[in-house]
Protein backbone atom coordinates (compact mmCIF):
# COMPACT_ATOMS: atom_id res chain seq x y z
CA UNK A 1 -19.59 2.89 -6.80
CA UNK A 2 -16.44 4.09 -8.40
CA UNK A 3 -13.24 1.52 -7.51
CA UNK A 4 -10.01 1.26 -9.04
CA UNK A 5 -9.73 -2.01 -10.19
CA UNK A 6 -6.53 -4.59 -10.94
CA UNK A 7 -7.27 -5.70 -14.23
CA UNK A 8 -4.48 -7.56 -15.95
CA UNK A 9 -0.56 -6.85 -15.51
CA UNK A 10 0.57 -3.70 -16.20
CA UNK A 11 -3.19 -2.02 -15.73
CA UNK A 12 -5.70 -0.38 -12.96
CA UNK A 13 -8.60 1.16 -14.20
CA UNK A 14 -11.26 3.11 -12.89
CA UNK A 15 -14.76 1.19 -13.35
CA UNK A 16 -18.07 1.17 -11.72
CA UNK A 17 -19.33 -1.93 -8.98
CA UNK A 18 -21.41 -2.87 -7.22
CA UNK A 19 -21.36 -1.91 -3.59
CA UNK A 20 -20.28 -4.46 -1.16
CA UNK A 21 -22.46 -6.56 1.22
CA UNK A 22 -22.24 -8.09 3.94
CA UNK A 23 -20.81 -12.02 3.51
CA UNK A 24 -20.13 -13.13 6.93
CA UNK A 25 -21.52 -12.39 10.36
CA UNK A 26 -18.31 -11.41 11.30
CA UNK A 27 -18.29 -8.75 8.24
CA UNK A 28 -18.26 -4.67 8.29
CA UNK A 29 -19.20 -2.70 5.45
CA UNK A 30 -16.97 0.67 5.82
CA UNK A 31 -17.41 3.99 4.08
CA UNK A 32 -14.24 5.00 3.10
CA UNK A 33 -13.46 8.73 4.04
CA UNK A 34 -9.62 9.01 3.09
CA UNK A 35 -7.00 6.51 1.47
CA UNK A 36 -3.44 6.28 0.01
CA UNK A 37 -1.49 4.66 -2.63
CA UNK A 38 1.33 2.06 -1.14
CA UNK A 39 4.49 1.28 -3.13
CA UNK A 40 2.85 -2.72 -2.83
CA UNK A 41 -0.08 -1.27 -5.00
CA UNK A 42 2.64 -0.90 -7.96
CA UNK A 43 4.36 -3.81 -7.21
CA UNK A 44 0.89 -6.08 -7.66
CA UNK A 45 0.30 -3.36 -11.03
CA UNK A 46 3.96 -4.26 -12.16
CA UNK A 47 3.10 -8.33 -11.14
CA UNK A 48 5.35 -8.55 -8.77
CA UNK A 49 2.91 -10.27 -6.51
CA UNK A 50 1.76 -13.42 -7.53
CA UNK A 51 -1.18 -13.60 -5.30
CA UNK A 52 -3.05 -10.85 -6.28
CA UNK A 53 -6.03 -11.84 -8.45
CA UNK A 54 -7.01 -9.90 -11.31
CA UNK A 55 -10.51 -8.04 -11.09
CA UNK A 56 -9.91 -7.27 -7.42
CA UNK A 57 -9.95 -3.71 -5.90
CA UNK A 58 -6.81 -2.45 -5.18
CA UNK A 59 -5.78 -0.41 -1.93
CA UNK A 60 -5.45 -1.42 1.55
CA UNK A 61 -4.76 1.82 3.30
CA UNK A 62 -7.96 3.78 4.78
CA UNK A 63 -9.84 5.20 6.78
CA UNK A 64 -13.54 5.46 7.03
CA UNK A 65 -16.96 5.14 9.10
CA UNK A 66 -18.65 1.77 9.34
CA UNK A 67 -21.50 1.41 7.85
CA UNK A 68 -23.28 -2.26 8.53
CA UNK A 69 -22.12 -4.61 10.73
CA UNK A 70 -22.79 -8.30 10.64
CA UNK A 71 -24.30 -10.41 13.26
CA UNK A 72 -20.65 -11.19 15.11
CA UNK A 73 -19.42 -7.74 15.17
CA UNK A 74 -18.87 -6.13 18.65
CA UNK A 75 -16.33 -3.97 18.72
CA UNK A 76 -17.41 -1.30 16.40
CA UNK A 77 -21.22 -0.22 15.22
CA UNK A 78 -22.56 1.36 12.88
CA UNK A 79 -21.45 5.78 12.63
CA UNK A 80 -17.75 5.00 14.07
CA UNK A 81 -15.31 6.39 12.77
CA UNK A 82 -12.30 3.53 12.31
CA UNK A 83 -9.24 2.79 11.06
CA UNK A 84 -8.61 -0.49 9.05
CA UNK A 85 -5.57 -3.03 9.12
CA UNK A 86 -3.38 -4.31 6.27
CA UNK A 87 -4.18 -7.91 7.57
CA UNK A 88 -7.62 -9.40 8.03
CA UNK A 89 -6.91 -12.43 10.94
CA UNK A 90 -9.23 -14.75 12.70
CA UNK A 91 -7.79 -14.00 16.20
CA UNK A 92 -8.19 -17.69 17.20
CA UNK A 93 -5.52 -19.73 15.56
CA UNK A 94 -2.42 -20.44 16.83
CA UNK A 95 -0.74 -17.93 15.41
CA UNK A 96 -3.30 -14.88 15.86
CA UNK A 97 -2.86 -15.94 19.45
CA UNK A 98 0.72 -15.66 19.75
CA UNK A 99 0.40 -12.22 18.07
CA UNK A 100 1.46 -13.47 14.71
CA UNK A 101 -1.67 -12.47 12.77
CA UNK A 102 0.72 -11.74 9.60
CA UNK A 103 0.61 -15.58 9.69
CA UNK A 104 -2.95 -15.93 9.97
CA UNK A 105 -4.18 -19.71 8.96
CA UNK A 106 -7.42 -18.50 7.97
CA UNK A 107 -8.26 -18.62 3.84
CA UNK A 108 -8.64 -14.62 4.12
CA UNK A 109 -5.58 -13.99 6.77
CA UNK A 110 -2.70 -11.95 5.90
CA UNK A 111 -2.65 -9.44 2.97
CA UNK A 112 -6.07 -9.72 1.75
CA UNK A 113 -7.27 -6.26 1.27
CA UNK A 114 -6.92 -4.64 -1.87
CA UNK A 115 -4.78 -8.08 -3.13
CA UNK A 116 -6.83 -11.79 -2.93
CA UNK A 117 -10.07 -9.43 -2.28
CA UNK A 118 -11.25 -5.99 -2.80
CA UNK A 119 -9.74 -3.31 -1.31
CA UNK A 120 -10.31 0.77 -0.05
CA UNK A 121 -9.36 2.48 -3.13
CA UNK A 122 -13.26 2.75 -3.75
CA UNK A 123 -16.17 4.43 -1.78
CA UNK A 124 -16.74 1.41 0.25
CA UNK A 125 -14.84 -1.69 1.13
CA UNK A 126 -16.24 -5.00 3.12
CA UNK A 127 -13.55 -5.57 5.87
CA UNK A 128 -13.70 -9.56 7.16
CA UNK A 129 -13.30 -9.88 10.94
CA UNK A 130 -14.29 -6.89 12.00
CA UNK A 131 -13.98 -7.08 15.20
CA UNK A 132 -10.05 -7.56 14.78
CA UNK A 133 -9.34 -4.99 11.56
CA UNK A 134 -10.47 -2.18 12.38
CA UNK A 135 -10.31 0.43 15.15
CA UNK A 136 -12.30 3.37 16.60
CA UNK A 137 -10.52 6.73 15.69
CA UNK A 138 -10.36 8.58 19.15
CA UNK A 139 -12.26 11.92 18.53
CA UNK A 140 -8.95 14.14 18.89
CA UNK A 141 -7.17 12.27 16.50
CA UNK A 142 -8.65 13.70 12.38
CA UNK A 143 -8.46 11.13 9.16
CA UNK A 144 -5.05 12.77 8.07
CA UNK A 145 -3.82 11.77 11.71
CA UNK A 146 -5.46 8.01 11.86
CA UNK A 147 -4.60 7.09 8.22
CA UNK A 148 -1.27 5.16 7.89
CA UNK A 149 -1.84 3.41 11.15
CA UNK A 150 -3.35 0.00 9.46
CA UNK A 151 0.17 -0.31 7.39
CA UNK A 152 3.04 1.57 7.26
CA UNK A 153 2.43 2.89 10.79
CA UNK A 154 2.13 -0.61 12.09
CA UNK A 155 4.84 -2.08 10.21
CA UNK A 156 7.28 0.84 11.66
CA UNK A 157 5.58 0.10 15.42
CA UNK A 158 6.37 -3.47 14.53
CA UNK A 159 9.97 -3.04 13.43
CA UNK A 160 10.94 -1.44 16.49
CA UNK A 161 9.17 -3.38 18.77
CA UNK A 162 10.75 -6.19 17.56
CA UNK A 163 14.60 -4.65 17.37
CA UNK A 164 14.85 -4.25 20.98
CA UNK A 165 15.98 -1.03 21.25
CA UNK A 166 17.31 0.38 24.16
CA UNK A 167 18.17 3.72 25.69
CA UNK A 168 22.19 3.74 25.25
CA UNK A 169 21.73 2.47 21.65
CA UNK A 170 22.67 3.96 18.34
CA UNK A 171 19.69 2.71 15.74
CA UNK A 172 20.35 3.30 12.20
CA UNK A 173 17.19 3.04 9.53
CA UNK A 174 17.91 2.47 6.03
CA UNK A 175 15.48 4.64 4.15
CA UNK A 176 13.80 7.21 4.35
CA UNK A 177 10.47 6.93 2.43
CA UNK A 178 7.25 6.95 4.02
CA UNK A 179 7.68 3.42 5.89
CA UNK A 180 11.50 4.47 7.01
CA UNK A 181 9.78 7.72 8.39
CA UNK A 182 7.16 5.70 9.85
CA UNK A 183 10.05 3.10 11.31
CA UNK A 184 11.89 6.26 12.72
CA UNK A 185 8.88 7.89 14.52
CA UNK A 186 8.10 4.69 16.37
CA UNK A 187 11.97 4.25 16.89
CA UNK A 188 12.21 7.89 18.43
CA UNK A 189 9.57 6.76 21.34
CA UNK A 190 12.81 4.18 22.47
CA UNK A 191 14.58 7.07 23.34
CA UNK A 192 18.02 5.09 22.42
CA UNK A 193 21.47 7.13 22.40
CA UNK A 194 21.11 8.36 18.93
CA UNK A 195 19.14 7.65 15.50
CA UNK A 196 21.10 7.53 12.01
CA UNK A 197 18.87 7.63 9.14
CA UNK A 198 20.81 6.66 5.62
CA UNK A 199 19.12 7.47 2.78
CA UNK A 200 20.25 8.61 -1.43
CA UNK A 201 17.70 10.72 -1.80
CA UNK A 202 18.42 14.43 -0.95
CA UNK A 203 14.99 15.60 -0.82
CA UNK A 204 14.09 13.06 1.61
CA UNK A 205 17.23 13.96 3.33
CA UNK A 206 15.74 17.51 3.63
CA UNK A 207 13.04 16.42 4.85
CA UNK A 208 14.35 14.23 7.74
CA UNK A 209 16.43 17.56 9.01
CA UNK A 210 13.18 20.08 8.68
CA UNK A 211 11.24 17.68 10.29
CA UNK A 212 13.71 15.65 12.82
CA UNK A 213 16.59 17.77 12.98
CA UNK A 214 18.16 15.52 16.51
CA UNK A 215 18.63 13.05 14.17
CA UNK A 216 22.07 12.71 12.20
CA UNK A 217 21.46 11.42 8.36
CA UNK A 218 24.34 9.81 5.58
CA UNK A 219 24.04 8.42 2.33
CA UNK A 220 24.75 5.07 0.94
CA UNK A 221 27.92 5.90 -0.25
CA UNK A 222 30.00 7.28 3.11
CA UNK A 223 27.25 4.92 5.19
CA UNK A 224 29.27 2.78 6.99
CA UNK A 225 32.27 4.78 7.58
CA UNK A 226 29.57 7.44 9.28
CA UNK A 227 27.84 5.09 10.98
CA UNK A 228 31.72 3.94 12.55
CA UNK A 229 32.57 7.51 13.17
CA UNK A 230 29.04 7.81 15.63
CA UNK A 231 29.04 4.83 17.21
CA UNK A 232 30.33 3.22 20.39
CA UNK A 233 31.25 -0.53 19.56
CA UNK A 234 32.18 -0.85 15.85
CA UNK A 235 28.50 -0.36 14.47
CA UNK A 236 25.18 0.64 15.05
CA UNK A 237 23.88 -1.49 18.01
CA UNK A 238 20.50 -2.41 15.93
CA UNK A 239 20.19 -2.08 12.53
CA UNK A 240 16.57 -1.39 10.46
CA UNK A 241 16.47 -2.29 6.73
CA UNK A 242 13.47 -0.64 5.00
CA UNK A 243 14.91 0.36 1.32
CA UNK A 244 15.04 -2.73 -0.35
CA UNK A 245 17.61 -3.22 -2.44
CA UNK A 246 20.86 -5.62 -2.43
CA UNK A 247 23.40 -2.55 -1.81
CA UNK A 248 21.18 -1.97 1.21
CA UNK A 249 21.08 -5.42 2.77
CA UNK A 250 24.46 -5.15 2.27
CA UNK A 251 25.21 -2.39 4.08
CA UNK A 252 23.16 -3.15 6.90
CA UNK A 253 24.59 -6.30 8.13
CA UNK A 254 27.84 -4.57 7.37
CA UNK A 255 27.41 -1.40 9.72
CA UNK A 256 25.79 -3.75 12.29
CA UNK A 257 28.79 -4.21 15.26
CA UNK A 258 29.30 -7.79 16.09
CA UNK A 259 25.74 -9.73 18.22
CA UNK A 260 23.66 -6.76 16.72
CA UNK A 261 20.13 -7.28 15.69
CA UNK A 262 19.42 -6.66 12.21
CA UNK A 263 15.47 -6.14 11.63
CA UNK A 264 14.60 -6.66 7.83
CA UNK A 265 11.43 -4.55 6.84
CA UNK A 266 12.06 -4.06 2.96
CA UNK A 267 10.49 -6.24 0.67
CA UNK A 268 12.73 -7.45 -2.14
CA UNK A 269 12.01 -8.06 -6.00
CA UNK A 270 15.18 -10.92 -6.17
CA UNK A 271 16.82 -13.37 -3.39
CA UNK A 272 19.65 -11.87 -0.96
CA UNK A 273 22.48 -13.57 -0.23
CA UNK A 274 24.29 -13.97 3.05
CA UNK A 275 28.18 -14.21 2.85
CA UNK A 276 28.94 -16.07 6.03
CA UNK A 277 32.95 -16.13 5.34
CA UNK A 278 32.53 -12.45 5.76
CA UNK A 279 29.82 -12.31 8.21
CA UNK A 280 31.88 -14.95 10.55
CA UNK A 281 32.38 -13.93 14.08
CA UNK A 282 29.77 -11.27 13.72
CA UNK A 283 27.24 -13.08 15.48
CA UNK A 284 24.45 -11.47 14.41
CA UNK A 285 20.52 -11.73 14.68
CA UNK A 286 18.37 -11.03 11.29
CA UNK A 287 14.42 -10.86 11.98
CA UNK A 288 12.60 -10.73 9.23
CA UNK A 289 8.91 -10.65 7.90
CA UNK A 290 6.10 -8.62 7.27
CA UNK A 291 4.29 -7.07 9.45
CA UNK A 292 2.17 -8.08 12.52
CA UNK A 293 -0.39 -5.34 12.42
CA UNK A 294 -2.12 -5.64 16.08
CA UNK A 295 -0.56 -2.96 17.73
CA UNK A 296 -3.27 -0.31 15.87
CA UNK A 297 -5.23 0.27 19.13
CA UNK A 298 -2.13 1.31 21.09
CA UNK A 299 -0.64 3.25 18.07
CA UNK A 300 -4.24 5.32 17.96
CA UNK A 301 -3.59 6.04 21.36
CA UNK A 302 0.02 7.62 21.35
CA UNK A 303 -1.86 9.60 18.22
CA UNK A 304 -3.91 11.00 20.20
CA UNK A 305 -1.58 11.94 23.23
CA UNK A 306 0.55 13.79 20.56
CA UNK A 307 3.56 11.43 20.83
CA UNK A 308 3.31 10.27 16.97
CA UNK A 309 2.49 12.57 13.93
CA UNK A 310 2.77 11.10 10.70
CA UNK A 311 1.00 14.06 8.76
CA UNK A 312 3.80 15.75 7.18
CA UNK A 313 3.60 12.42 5.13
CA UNK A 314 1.13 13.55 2.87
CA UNK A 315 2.28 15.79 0.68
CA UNK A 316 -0.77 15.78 -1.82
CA UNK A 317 -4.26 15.20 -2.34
CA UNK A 318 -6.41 13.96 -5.00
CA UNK A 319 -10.22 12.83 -5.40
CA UNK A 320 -10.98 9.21 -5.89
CA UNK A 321 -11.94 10.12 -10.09
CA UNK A 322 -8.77 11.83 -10.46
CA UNK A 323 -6.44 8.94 -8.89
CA UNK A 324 -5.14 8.13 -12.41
CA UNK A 325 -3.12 10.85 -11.65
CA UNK A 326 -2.26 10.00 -8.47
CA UNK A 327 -0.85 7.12 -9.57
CA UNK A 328 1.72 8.60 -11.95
CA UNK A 329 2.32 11.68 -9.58
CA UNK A 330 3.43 8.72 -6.99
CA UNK A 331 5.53 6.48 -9.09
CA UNK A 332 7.06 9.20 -10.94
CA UNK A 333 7.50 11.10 -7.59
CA UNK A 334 6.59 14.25 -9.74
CA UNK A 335 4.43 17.28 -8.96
CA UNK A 336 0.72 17.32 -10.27
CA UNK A 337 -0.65 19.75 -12.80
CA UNK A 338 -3.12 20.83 -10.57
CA UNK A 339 -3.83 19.56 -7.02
CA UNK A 340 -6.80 19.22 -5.31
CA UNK A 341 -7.82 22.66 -3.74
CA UNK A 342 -7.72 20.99 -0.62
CA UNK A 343 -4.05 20.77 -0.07
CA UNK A 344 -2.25 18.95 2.47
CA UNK A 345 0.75 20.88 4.41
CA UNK A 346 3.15 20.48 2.15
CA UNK A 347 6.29 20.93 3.81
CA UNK A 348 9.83 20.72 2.07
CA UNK A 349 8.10 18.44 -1.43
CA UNK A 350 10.13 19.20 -3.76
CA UNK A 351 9.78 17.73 -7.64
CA UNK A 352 11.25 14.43 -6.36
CA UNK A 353 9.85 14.13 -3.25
CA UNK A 354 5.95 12.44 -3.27
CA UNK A 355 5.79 11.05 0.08
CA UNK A 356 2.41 9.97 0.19
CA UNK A 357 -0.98 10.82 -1.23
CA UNK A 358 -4.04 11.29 -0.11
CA UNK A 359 -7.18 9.92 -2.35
CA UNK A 360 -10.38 11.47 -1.26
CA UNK A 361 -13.56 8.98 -2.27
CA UNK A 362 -16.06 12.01 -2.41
């Protein structure tokens, strides 16, 4: 089968392997039917994560249809149609019991997919505990629908669980790429006061008013003076930090109003620094971490009810031989030469704007 391979830092290729087997009664073999390039696939290609191991599959968000189960599987069979998670977790340690399966003790808990083993940016992938990564796709709900709810879909479900939104709150979300939209859908079923979405880039700016116009939108630069102007009590009552850079930790601790909650999302290349002397009296809470991805069976659900849509996300489509080209179409967030002919709804893309695409195994 065709998979696109880590090889050394600085290179993916393209190569033939073998096709996965089962290793573990607790093992599924999935077909993959639809995946997508995440900014932490450049960021192992660029070797910014240590833990990645050369030779290993990349990608670790899919969908697809199971096609083997092992022995211990009994949640899903074979023909089902399924999403899978970021994070492969036992379910039975202490943490997996608490809910904390981003902290899973097992040797193949956490991020394993598509970084310590292979991943879904192939034709098939072998996805350890079964029974706890992946999830039947309700029959309403299409591959387009079902496919960010593993990662970016979870980690935005997560966020705002965790921020403790209310209904008379202003929420402001720093960023506005695919996991700030993702953050801001799951933030919008809170119903809080209002939503403030800061972002630089004006495409996605564009996008955020075709697509969410009740929600109000600043950039960096006039931020926290906006945020001020349209809220209650000196700052936004909780504060979501997806962009990831030190101007936007910054800022979000700094348009925060004093015993906020400050929910960190964005993963950073360098250390942050907190300036207590500034930050005294403040009194705020900072939660942190990646996600805890075992919300995807209630996330598939408010899918299929029509509460969440996260399709206007992908903006293009490729086939799994032509993801070369994905690749630079992402990171240069430019417009391919030619497209697949079966095109996503593209929506306001403009030459900067690549949201996310779609990479099509067959």
């Amino acid at each position: 089968m065709l998979a696109y391979t880590y090889i050394e830092k600085g290179k993916f290729a393209l190569i033939e392997k073998p096709i996965p087997e089962l290793q573990d009664p607790r093992d599924a073999i999935v077909r993959v039917t639809l995946g997508s390039i995440c900014t932490s696939d450049l960021h192992i290609k660029h070797g910014s994560v240590p833990r990645a191991v050369p030779g290993i599959t990349v990608g670790h968000e899919m969908v697809g249809i199971v096609e083997k189960t092992g022995t211990a599987v009994h949640n899903v069979k074979a023909g089902d149609r399924v999403t899978v998670n970021v994070e492969t977790f036992c379910g039975d340690c202490f943490f997996c019991r608490h809910g904390f399966v981003n902290n899973c003790t097992d040797p193949n808990g956490g991020w394993a997919l598509g970084c310590r083993i292979d991943g879904g940016q192939a034709e098939y992938v072998r996805v350890p505990y079964a029974d706890q990564g992946l999830n039947r796709i309700p029959d309403n709900v299409s591959d387009e629908q079902a496919l960010f709810v593993g990662d970016i879909l979870a980690t935005g479900f997560w966020a705002s669980r965790i921020s403790e939104i209310n209904p008379e709150d202003t929420v402001l979300i720093l960023g506005a790429g695919p996991t700030g939209i993702c953050t801001l859908l799951c933030c919008r079923l809170k119903q809080p006061r209002r939503i403030i979405v800061c972002e630089k880039s004006p495409e996605r700016l564009r996008f955020v008013h075709e697509h969410y116009p009740e929600v109000l939108t600043c950039q960096p630069e006039n931020g926290k003076e906006f945020v001020l102007e349209h809220s209650e009590h000196g700052g936004a009552d909780t504060v979501i930090e997806v962009a990831g850079s030190a101007d936007s930790f910054r800022l979000a601790w700094e348009c925060a109003r004093p015993n906020a909650i400050v929910t960190v999302v964005a993963l950073y290349d360098q250390a942050q620094e907190l300036p207590l002397p500034e930050m005294y009296g403040k009194n705020l809470t900072f939660k942190t971490g990646g996600v805890d991805g075992c919300d995807c069976k209630e996330i598939l659900h408010l899918i299929a009810e029509g509460k969440i849509d996260t399709t206007p996300l992908i903006t293009q489509r490729f086939p799994l031989n032509r993801i070369e080209e994905a690749y630079q179409v992402f990171e240069n967030r430019s417009l391919a030469s030619r497209t697949s002919s079966k095109q996503a709804n593209q929506g306001t893309t403009g030459n900067s704007l690549v949201m996310k695409i779609a990479i099509e195994p067959a």
